[in-house]
Protein backbone atom coordinates (compact mmCIF):
# COMPACT_ATOMS: atom_id res chain seq x y z
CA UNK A 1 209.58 -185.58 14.04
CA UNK A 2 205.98 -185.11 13.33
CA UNK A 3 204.98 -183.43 10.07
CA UNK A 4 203.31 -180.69 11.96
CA UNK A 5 206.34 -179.96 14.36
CA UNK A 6 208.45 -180.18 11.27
CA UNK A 7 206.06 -177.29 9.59
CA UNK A 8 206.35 -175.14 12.39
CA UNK A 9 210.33 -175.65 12.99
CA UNK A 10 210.94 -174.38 8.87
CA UNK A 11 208.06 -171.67 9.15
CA UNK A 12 207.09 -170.94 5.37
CA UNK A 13 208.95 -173.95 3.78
CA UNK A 14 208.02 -176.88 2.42
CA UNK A 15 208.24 -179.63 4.49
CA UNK A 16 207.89 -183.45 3.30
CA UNK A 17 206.29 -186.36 5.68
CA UNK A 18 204.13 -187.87 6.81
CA UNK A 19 204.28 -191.47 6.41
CA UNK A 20 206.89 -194.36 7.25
CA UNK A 21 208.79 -195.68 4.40
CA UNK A 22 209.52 -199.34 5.07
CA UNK A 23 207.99 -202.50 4.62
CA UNK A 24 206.24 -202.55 8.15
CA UNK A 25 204.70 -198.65 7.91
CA UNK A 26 200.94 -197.75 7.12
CA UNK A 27 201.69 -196.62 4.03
CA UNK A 28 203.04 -200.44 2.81
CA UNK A 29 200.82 -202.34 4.76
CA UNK A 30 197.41 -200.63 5.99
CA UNK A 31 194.05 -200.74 4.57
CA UNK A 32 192.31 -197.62 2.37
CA UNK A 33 190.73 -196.55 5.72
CA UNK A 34 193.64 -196.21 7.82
CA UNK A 35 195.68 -194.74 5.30
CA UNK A 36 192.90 -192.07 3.93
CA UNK A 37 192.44 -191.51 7.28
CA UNK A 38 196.05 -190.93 8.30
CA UNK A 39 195.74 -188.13 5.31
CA UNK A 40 193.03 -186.44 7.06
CA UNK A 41 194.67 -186.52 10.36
CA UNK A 42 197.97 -184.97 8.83
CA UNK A 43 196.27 -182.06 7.15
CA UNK A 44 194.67 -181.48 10.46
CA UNK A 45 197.76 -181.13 11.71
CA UNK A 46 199.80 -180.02 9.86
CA UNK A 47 197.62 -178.06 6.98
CA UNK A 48 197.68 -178.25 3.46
CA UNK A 49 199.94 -175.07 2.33
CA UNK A 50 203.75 -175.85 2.28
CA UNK A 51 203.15 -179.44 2.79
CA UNK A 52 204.12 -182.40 0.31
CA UNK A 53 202.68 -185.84 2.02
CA UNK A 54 205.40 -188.51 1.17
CA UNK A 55 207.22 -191.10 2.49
CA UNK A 56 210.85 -189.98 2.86
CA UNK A 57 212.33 -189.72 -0.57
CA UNK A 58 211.30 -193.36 -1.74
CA UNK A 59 209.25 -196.03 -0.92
CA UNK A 60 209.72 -199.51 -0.92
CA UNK A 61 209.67 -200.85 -4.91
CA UNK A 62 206.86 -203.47 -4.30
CA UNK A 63 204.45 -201.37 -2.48
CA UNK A 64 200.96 -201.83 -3.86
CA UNK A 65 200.17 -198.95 -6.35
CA UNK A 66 196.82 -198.32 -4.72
CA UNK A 67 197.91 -197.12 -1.42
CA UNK A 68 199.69 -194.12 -3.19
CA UNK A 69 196.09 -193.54 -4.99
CA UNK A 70 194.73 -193.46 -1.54
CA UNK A 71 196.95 -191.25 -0.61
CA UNK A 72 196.20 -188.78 -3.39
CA UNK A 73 192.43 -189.60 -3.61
CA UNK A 74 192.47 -188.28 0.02
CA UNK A 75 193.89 -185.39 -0.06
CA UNK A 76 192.10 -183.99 -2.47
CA UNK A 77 188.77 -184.99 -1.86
CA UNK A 78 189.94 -183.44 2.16
């Protein structure tokens, strides 16, 4: 379900999304662009109140360290 149809179906709770956790999702494998950009696109949708931008509840245990920077350097520069 997409993070925005997930905000809207719990109304004023957090929801947590976003992004794929395996080995073949964005988040693993894509470059700063497409994953800053997938950021932007998901606070477009989806806002930034009640929302936590995550993978599931883990990601996979080699995933490069930078792409959750990305992820954070993102959203708050959004």
């Amino acid at each position: 379900m997409p993070l925005g149809e997930g905000k809207k179906l719990f109304g004023d709770r957090p929801v947590l999304g976003g992004f794929d956790n395996s080995i073949k999702g964005l988040l693993y494998t894509g470059t700063k662009e497409e994953i800053q950009q997938n950021v932007r696109d998901l606070i477009d949708e989806a806002g930034k109140k009640g929302v936590i931008l995550g993978a599931d509840c883990t990601v996979p245990r080699d995933i490069p360290y930078d792409h959750l920077r990305w992820v954070i350097e993102a959203e708050r520069d959004y």
